[in-house]
Protein backbone atom coordinates (compact mmCIF):
# COMPACT_ATOMS: atom_id res chain seq x y z
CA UNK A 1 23.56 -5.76 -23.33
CA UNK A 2 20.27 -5.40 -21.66
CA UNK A 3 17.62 -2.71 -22.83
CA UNK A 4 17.97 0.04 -20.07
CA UNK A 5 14.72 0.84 -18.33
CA UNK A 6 13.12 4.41 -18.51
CA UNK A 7 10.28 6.40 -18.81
CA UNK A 8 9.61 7.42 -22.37
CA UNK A 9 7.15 10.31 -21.68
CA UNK A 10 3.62 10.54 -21.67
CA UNK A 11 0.78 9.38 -24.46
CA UNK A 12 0.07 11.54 -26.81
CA UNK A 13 -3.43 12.16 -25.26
CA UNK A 14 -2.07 12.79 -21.71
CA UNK A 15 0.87 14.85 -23.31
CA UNK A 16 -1.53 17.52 -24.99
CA UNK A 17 -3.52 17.35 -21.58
CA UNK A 18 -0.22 18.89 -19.52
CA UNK A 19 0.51 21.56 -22.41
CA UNK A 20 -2.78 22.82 -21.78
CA UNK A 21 -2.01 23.74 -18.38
CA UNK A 22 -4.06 26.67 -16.90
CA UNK A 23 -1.42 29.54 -16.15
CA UNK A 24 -0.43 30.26 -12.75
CA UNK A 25 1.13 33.44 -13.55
CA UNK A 26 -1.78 35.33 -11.59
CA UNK A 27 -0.67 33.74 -8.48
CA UNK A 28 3.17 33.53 -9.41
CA UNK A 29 3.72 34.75 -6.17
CA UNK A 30 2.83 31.70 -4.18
CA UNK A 31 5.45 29.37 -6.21
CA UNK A 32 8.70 28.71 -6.86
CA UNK A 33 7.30 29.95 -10.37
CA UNK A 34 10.12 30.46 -12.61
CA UNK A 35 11.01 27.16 -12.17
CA UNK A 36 8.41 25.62 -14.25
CA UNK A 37 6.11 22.84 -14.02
CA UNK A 38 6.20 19.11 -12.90
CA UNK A 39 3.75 16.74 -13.67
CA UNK A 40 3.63 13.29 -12.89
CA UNK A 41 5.41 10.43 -11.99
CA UNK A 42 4.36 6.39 -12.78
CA UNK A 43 1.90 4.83 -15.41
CA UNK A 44 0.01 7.52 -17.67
CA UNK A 45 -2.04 4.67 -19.75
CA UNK A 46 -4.93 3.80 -17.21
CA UNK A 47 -3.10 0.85 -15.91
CA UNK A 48 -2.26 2.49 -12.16
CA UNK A 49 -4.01 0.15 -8.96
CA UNK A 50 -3.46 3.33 -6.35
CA UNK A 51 -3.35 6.78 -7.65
CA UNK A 52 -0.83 9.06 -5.25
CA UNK A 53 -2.49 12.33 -4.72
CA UNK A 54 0.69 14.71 -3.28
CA UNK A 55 1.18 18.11 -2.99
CA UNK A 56 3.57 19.77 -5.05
CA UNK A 57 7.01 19.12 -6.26
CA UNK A 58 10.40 20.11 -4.77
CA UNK A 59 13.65 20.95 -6.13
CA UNK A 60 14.43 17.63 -6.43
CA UNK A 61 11.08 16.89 -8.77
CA UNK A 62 12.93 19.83 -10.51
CA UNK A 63 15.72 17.79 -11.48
CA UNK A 64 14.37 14.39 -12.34
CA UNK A 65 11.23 15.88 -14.17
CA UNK A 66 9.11 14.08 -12.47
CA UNK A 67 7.26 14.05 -8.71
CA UNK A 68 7.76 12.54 -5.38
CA UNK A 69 11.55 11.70 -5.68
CA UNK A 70 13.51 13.44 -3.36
CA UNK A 71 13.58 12.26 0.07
CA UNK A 72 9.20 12.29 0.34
CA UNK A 73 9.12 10.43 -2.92
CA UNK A 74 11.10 7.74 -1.67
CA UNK A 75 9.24 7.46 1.56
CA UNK A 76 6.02 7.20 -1.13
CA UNK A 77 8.20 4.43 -2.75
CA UNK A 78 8.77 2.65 0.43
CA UNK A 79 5.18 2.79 1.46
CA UNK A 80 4.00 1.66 -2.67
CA UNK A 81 6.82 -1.14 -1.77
CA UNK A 82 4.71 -2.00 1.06
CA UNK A 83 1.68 -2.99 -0.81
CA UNK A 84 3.45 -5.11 -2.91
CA UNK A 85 3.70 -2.34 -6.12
CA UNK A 86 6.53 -1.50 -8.23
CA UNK A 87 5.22 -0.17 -10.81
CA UNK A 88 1.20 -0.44 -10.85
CA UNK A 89 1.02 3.36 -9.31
CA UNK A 90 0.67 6.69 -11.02
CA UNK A 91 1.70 9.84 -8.31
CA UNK A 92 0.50 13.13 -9.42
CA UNK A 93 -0.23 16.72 -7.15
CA UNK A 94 -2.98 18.95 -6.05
CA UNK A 95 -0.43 22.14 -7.91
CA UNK A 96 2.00 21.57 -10.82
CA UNK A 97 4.28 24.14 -9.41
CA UNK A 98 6.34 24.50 -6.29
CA UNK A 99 4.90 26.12 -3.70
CA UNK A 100 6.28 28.48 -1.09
CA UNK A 101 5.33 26.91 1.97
CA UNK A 102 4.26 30.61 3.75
CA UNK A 103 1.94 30.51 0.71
CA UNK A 104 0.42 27.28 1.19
CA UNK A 105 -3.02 27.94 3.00
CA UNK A 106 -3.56 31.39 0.60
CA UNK A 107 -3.10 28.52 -2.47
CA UNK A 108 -5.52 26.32 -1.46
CA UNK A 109 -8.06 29.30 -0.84
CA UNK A 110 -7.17 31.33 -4.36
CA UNK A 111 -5.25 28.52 -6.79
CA UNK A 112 -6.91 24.60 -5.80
CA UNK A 113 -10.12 25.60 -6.50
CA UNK A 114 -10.46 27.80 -9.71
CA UNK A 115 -12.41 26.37 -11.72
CA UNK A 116 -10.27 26.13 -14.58
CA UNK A 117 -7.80 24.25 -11.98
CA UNK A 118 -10.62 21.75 -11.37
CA UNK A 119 -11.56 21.48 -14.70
CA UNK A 120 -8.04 21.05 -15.44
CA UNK A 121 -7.26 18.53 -13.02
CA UNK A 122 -10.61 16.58 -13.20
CA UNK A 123 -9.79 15.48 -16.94
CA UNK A 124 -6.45 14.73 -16.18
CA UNK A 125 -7.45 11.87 -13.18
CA UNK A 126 -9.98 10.91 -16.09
CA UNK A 127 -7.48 10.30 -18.61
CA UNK A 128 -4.75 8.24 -16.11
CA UNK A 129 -6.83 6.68 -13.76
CA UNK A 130 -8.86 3.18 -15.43
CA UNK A 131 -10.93 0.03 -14.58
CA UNK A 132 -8.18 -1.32 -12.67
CA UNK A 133 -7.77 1.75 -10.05
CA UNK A 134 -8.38 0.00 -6.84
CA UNK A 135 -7.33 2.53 -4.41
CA UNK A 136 -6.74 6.31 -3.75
CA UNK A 137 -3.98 8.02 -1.28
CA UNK A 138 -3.93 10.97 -0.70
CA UNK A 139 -0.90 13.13 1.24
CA UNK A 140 -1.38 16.05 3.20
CA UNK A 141 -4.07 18.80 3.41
CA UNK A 142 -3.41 20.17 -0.16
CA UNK A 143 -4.05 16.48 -1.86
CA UNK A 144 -6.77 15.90 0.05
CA UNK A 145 -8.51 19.57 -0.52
CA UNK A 146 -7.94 18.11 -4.34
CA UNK A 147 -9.53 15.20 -3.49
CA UNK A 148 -12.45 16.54 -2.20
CA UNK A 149 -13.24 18.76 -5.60
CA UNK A 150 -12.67 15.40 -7.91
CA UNK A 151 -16.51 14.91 -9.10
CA UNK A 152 -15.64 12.25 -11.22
CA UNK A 153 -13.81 9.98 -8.62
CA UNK A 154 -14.89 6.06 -9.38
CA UNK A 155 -17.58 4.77 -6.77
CA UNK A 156 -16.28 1.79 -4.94
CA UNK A 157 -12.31 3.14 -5.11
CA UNK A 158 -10.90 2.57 -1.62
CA UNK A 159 -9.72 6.10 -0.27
CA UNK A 160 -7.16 6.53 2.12
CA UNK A 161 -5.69 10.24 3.09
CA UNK A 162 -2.71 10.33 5.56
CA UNK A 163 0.02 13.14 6.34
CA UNK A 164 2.12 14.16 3.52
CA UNK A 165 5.64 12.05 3.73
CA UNK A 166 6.86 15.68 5.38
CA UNK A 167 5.06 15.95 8.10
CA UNK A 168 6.49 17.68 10.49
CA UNK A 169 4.66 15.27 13.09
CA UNK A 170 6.51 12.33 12.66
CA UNK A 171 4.63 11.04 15.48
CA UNK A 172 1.23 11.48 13.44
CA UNK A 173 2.81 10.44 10.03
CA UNK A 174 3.80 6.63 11.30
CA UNK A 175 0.76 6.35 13.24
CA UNK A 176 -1.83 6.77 10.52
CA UNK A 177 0.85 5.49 7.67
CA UNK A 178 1.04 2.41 9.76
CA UNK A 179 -3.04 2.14 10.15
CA UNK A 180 -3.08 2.60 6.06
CA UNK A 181 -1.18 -0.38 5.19
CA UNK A 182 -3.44 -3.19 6.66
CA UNK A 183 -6.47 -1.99 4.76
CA UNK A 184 -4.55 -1.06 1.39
CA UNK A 185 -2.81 -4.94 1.53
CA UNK A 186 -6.82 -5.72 1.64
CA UNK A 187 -7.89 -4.12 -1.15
CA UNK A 188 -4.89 -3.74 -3.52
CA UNK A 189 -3.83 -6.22 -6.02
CA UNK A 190 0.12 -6.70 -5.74
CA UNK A 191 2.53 -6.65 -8.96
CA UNK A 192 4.08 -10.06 -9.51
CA UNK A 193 7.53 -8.82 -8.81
CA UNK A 194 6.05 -7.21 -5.35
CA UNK A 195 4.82 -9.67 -3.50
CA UNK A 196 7.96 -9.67 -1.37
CA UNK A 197 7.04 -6.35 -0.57
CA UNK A 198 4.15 -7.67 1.34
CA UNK A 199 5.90 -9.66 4.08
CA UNK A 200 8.19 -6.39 4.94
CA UNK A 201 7.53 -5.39 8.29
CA UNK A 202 4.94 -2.16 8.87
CA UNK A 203 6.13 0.90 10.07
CA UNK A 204 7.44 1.37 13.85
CA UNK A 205 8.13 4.68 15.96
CA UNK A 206 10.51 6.47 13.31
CA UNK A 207 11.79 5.95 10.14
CA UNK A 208 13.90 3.36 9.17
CA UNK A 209 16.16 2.95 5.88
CA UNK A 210 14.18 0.07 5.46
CA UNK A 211 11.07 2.25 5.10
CA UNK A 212 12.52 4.21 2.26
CA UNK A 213 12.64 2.99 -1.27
CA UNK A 214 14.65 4.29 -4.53
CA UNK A 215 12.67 5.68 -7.58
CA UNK A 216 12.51 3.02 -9.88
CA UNK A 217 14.25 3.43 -13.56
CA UNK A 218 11.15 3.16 -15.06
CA UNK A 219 9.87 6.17 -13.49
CA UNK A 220 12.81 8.54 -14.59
CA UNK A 221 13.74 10.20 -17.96
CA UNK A 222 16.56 8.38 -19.77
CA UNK A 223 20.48 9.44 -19.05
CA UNK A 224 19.95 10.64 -15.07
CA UNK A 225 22.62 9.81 -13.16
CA UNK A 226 22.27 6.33 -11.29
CA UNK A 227 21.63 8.24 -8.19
CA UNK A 228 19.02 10.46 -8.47
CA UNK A 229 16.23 8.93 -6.64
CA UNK A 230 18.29 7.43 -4.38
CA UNK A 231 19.41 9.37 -1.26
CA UNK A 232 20.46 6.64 0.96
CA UNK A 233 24.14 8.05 1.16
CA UNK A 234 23.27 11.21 1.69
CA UNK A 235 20.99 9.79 4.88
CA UNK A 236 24.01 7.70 5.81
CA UNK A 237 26.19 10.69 5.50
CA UNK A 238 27.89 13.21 8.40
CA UNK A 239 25.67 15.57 8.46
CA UNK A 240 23.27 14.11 7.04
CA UNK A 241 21.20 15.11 4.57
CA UNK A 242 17.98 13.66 3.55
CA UNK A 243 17.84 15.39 -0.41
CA UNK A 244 21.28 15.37 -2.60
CA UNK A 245 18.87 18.62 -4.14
CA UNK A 246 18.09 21.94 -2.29
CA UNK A 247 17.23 25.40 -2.81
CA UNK A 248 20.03 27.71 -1.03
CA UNK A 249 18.96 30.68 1.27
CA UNK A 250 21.07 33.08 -0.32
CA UNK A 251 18.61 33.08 -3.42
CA UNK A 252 15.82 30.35 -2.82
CA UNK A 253 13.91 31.86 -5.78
CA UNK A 254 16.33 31.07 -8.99
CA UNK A 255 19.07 28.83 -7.44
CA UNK A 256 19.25 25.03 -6.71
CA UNK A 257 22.09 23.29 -5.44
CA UNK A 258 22.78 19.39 -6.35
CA UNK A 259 24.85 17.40 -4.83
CA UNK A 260 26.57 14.14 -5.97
CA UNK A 261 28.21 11.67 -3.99
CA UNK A 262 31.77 10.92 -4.60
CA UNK A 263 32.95 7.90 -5.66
């Protein structure tokens, strides 16, 4: 039997990092707070080529334990898969906790800058990012207002910041996705097992299944189900439904609903 691929949890160094945390509870009112937080997805040990820079994670982050793999995280796949990376990435976001998105632009005025936020944050990207970080992406407003208050970001590090995977403009989303890709093939060094990646075709006028990705193994915890990270059926499905992970109406504060597909 083969040795099953997972992610084992982060370095000691890194782990002590996220249990010192700066509370949120003075602004609990802006997340999905009770919920908890989520930290990271990818390579902790300095070894990451492109640093994600996201927002926040959903309910599906919830599940897995990790960011940017619901239906976003696999568009973030699909454009990593792009540039020839599958596993030479670390994805991380501007808040630990989910936000409510009527509380978004109040968060970025009262939460993203504190400056025990930036401290915070500024010793984390100092601890995962290395000598071999050759590019920066960074998705949506709230990632890039991070961005802009990381004084320690290495000189020469090609930047790129484009809509968060989603945009509501898909329109604007493809366009500057598709503009990022040329000049992050130029810069970024591929993973051997990638290069494959590099002869798919750039993105068009809307989203194809091609253009989506699944989380790798690697980046979830051991025992989740084969499918998490992985919401092609539910995309092929009628309705369709682009996360097998949502938060119901009824009670969007302390409920999430999963979905599995049948067999």
């Amino acid at each position: 039997m083969s040795t099953p691929t997972f992610d084992p949890g982060p370095p000691s160094a890194v782990a002590q990092h996220f249990a010192a945390l700066p509370s949120y509870a003075a602004h609990a009112g802006l997340f999905w707070y009770d919920w908890g937080p989520i930290l990271y997805r990818g390579r902790l040990n300095g070894a990451a080529r492109v640093l994600c820079l996201a927002s926040d994670p959903g309910p599906t982050e919830r599940v897995a334990h990790r960011t940017l793999v619901g239906d976003a995280g696999q568009r973030v796949q699909g454009f990593l898969t792009k540039l020839g990376l599958t596993s030479s990435y670390v994805c991380v976001n501007a808040y630990a906790y989910a936000l409510l998105p009527s509380k978004a632009s109040r968060a970025q005025q009262d939460v993203l800058p504190l400056p025990e936020q930036v401290a915070w944050r500024e010793k984390l990207l100092a601890l995962i990012t290395g000598p071999k970080l050759q590019a920066v992406v960074a998705f949506g407003g709230q990632a890039q207002g991070a961005l802009d208050l990381w004084a320690g970001l290495p000189a020469g590090v090609h930047v790129e910041r484009v809509p968060h995977p989603s945009s509501r403009s898909a329109s604007a989303l493809l366009s500057a996705w598709r503009d990022a890709v040329p000049r992050l093939r130029a810069v970024v060094t591929p993973d051997a097992d990638g290069a494959a990646g590099l002869a798919l075709p750039n993105y068009g006028t809307s989203f194809r299944e091609s253009d989506y990705a699944p989380i790798p193994r690697g980046d979830l915890p051991f025992g989740v189900p084969s499918f998490l990270g992985d919401d092609a059926w539910g995309r092929k499905a009628k309705p369709r439904h682009n996360n097998g992970v949502s938060r119901p109406s009824k009670d969007l504060l302390h409920t999430i609903e999963w979905i599995a597909p049948r067999s």
